[in-house]
N, C-alpha and C. Protein backbone atom coordinates (compact mmCIF):
# COMPACT_ATOMS: atom_id res chain seq x y z
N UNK A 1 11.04 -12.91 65.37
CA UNK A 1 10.83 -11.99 64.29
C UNK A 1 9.52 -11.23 64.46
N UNK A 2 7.85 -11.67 65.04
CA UNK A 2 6.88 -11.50 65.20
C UNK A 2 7.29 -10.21 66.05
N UNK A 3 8.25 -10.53 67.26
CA UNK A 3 8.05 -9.35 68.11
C UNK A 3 9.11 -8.13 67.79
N UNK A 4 10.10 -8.41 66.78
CA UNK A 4 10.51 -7.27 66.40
C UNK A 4 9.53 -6.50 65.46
N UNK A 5 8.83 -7.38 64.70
CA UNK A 5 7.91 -6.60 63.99
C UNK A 5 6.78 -5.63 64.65
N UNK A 6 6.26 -6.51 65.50
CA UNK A 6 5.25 -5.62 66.79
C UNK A 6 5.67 -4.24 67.20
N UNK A 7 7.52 -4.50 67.94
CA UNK A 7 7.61 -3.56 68.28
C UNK A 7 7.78 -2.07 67.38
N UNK A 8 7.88 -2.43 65.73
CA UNK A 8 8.15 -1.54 65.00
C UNK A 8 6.86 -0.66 64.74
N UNK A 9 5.58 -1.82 64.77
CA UNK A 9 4.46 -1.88 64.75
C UNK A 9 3.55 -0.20 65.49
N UNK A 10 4.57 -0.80 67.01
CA UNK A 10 3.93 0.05 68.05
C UNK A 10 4.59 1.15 67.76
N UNK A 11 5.74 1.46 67.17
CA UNK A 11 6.63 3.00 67.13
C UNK A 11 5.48 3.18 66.37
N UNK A 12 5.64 2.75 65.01
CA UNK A 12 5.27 3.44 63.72
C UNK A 12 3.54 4.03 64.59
N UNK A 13 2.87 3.50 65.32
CA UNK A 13 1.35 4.02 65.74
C UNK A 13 1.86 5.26 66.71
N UNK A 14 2.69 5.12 66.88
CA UNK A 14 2.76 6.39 68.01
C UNK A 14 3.58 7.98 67.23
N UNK A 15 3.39 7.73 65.92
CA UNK A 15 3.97 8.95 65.29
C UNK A 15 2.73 9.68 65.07
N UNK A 16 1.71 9.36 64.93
CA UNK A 16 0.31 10.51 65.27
C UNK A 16 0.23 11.08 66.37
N UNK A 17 1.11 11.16 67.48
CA UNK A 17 1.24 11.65 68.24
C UNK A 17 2.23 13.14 67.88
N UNK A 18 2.96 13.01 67.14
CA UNK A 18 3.84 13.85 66.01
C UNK A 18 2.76 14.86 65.43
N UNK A 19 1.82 14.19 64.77
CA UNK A 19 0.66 14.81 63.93
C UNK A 19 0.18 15.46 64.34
N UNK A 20 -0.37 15.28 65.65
CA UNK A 20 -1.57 15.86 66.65
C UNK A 20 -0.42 17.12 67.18
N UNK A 21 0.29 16.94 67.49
CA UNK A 21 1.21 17.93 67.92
C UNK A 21 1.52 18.93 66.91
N UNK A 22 1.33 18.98 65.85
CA UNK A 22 1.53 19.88 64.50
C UNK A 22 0.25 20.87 64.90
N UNK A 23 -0.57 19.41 64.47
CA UNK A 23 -2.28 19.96 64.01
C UNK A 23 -3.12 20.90 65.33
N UNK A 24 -2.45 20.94 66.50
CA UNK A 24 -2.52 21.54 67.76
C UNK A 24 -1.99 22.51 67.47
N UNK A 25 -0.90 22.57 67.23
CA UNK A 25 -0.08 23.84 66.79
C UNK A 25 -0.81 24.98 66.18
N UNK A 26 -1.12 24.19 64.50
CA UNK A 26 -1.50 25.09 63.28
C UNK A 26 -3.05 25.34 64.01
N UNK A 27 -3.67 24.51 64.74
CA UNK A 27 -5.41 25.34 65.25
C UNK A 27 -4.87 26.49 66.08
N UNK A 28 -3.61 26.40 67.13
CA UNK A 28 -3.87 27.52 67.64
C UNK A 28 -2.98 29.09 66.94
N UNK A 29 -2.13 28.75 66.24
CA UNK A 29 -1.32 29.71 65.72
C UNK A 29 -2.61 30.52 64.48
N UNK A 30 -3.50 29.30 63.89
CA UNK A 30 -5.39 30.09 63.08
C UNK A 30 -5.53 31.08 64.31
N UNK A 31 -5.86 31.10 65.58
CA UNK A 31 -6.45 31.51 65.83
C UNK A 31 -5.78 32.82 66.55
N UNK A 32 -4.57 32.62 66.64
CA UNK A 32 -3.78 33.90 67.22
C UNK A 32 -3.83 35.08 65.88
N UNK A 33 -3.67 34.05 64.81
CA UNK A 33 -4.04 35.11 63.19
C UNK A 33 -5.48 35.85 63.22
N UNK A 34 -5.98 34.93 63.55
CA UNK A 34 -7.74 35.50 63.75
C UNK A 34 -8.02 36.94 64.35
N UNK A 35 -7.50 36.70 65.70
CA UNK A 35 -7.96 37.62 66.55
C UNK A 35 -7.38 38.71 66.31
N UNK A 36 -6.11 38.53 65.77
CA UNK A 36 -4.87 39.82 65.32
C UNK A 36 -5.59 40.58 64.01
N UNK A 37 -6.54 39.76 63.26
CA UNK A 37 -6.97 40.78 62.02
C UNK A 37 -7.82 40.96 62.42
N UNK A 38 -9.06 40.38 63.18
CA UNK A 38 -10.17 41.06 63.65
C UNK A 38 -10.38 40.45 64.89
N UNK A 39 -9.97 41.97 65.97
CA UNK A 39 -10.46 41.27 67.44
C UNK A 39 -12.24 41.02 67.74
N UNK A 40 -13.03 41.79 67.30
CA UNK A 40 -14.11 41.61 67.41
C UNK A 40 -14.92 40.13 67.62
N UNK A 41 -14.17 39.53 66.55
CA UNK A 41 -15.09 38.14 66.33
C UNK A 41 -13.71 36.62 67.34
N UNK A 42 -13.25 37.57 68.01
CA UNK A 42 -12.39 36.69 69.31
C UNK A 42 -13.01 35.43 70.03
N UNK A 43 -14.20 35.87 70.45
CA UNK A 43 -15.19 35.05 71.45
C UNK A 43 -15.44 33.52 70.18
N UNK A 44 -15.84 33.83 69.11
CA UNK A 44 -16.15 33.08 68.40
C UNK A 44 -15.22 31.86 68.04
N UNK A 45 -14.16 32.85 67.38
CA UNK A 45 -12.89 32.27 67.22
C UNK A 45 -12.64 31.13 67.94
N UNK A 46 -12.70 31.86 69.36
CA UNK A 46 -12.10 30.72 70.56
C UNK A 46 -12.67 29.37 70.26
N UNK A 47 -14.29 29.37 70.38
CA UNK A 47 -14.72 28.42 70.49
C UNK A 47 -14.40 27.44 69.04
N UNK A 48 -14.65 28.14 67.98
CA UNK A 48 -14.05 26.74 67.25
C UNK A 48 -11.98 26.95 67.58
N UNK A 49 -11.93 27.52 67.79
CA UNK A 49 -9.95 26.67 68.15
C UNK A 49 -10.30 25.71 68.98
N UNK A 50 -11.47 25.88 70.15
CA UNK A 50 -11.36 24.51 70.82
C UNK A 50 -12.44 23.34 70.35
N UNK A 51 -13.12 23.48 69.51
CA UNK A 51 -13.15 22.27 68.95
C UNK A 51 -12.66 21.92 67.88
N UNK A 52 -11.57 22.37 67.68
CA UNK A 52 -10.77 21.82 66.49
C UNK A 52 -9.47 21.30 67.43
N UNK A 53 -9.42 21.96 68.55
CA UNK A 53 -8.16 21.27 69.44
C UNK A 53 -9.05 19.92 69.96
N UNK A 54 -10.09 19.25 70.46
CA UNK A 54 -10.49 18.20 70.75
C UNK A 54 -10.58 17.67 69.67
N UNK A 55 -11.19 18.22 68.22
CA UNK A 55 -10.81 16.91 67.49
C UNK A 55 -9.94 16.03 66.99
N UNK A 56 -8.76 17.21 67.32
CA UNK A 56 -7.37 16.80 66.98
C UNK A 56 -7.01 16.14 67.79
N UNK A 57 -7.50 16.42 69.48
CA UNK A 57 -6.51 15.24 70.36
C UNK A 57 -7.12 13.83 70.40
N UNK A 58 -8.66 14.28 69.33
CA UNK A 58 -9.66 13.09 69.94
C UNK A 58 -8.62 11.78 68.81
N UNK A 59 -8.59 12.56 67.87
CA UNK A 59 -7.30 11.57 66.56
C UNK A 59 -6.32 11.21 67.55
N UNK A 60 -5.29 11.71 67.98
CA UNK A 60 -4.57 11.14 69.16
C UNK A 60 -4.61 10.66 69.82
N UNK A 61 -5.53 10.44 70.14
CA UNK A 61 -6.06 9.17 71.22
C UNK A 61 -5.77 8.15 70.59
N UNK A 62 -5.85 7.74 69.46
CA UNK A 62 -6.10 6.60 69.18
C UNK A 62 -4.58 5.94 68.44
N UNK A 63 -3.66 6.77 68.64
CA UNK A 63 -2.16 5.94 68.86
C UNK A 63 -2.31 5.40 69.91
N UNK A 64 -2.32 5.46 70.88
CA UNK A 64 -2.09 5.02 72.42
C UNK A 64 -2.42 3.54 71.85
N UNK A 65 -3.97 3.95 71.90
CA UNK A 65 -4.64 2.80 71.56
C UNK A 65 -4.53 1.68 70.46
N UNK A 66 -4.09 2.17 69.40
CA UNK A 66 -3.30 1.25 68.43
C UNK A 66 -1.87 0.80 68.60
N UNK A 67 -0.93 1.48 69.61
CA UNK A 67 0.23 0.71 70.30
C UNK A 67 -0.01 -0.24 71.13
N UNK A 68 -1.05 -0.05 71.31
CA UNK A 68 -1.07 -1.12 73.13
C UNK A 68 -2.03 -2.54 71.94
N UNK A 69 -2.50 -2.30 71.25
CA UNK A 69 -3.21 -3.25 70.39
C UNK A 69 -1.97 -3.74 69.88
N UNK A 70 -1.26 -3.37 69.37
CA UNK A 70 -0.47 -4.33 68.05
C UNK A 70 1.05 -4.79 69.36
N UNK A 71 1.59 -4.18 70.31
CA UNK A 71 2.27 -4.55 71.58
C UNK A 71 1.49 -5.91 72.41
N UNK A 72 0.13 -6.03 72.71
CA UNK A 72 -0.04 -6.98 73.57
C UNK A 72 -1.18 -8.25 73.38
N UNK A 73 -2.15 -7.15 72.05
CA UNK A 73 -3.28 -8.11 71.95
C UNK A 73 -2.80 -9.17 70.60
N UNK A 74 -2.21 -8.76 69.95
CA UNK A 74 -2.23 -9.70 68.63
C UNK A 74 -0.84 -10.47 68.62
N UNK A 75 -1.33 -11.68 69.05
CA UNK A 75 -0.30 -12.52 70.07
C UNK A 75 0.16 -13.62 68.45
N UNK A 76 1.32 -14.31 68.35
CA UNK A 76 2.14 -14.93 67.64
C UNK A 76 1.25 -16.88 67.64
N UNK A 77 1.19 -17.49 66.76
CA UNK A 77 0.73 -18.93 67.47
C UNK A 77 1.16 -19.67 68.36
N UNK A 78 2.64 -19.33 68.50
CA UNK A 78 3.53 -20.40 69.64
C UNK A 78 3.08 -19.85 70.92
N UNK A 79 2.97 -17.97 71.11
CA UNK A 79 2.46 -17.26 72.20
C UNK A 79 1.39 -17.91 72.85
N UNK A 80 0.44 -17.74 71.93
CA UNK A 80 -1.37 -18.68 72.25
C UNK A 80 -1.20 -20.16 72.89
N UNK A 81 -0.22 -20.67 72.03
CA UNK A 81 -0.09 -22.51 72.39
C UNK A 81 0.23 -22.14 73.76
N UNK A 82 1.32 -21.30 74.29
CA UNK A 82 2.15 -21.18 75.57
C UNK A 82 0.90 -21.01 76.67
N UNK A 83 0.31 -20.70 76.71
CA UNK A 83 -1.09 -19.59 77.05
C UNK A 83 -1.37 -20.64 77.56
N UNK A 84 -2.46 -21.56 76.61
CA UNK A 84 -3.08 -22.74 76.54
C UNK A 84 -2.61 -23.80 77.57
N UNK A 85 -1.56 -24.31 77.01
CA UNK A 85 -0.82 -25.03 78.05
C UNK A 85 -0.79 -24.62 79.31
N UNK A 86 -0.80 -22.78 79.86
CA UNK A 86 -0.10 -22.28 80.99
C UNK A 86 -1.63 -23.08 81.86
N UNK A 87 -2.46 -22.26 81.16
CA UNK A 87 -3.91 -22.32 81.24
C UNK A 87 -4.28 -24.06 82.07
N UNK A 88 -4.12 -24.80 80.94
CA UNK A 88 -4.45 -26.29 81.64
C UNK A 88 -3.34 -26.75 82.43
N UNK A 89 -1.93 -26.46 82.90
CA UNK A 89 -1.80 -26.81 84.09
C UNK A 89 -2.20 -25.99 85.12
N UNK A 90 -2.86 -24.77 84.80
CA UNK A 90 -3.25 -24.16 86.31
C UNK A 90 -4.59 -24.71 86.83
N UNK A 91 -5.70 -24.74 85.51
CA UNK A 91 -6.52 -26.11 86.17
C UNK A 91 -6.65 -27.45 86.75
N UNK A 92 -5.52 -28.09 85.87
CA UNK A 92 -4.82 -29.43 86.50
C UNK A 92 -4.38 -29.25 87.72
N UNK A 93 -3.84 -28.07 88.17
CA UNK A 93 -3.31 -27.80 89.71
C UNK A 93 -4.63 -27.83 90.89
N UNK A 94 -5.45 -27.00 90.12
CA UNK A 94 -6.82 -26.19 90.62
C UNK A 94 -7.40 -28.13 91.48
N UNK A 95 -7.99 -28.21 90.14
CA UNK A 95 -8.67 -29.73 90.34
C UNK A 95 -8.30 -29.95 91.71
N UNK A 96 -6.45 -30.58 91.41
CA UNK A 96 -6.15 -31.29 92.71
C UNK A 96 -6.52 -30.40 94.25
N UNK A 97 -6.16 -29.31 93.87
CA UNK A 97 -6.17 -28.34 94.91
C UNK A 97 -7.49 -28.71 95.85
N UNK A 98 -8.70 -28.65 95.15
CA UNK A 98 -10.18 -28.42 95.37
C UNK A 98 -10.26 -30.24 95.90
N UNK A 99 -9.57 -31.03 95.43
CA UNK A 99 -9.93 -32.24 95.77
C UNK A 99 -9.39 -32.76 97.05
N UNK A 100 -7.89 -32.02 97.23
CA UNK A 100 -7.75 -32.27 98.33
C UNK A 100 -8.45 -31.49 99.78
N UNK A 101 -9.23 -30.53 99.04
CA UNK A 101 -9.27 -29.83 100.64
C UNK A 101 -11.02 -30.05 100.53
N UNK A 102 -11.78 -31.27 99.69
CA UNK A 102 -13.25 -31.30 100.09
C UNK A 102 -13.20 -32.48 101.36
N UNK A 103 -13.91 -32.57 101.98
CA UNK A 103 -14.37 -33.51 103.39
C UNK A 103 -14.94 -34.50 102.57
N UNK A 104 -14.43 -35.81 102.76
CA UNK A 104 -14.97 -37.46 102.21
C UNK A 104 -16.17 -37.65 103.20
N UNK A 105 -17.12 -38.13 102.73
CA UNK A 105 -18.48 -38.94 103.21
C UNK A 105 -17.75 -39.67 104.40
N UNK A 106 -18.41 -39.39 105.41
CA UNK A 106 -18.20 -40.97 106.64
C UNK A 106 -18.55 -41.99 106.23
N UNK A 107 -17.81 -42.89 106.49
CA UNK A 107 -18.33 -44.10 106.48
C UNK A 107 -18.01 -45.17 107.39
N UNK A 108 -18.12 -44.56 108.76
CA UNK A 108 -18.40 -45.13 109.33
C UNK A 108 -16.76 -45.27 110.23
N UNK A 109 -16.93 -46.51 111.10
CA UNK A 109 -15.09 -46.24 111.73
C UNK A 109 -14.84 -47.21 110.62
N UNK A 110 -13.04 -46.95 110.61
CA UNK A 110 -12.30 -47.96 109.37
C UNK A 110 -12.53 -49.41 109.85
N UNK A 111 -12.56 -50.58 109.26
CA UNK A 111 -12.57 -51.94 109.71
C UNK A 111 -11.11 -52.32 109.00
């Protein structure tokens, strides 16, 4: 149930991507209005359409980033336990691993 919810999780963050795509739109369609009633002040214009287009994509950015958060980082308790466990048998493996391949002290020939 956790991960159907996640995955609804991650759609629903990626519809500001929808937004930003509007709000991209309506900065540049301002500014095609702009220049059409007064070309003079064009140069100006431009520059805020483009910082109103970075602030808008800078908002967009941060679906990406809130899909990939609620998709991989915010893990279920049984997930974590699984983890845990994976975790201490790969050390339990490790250990042996490292123990078998250190060189034992001489001691001497066997009797």
């Amino acid at each position: 149930m956790l991960e159907g919810a996640k995955s609804i999780g991650a759609g629903a963050a990626t519809i500001a991507s929808a937004g930003a795509a509007v709000g991209i739109g309506n900065v540049f369609s301002s500014l095609i209005h702009s220049v059409a009633r007064n070309p003079s002040l064009a140069k100006q214009s431009f520059g805020y359409a483009i910082l109103g287009f970075a602030l808008t994509e800078a908002i967009a950015s941060f679906a990406p980033m809130m899909a990939f958060l609620i998709s991989s980082v915010f893990r279920s308790k049984k997930e974590v336990s699984l983890i845990k466990q994976d975790l201490f048998h790969i050390r339990k493996w490790r250990r042996a691993w490292v123990r078998s391949k250190t060189i034992p002290h001489e001691r001497g020939p066997p009797s």
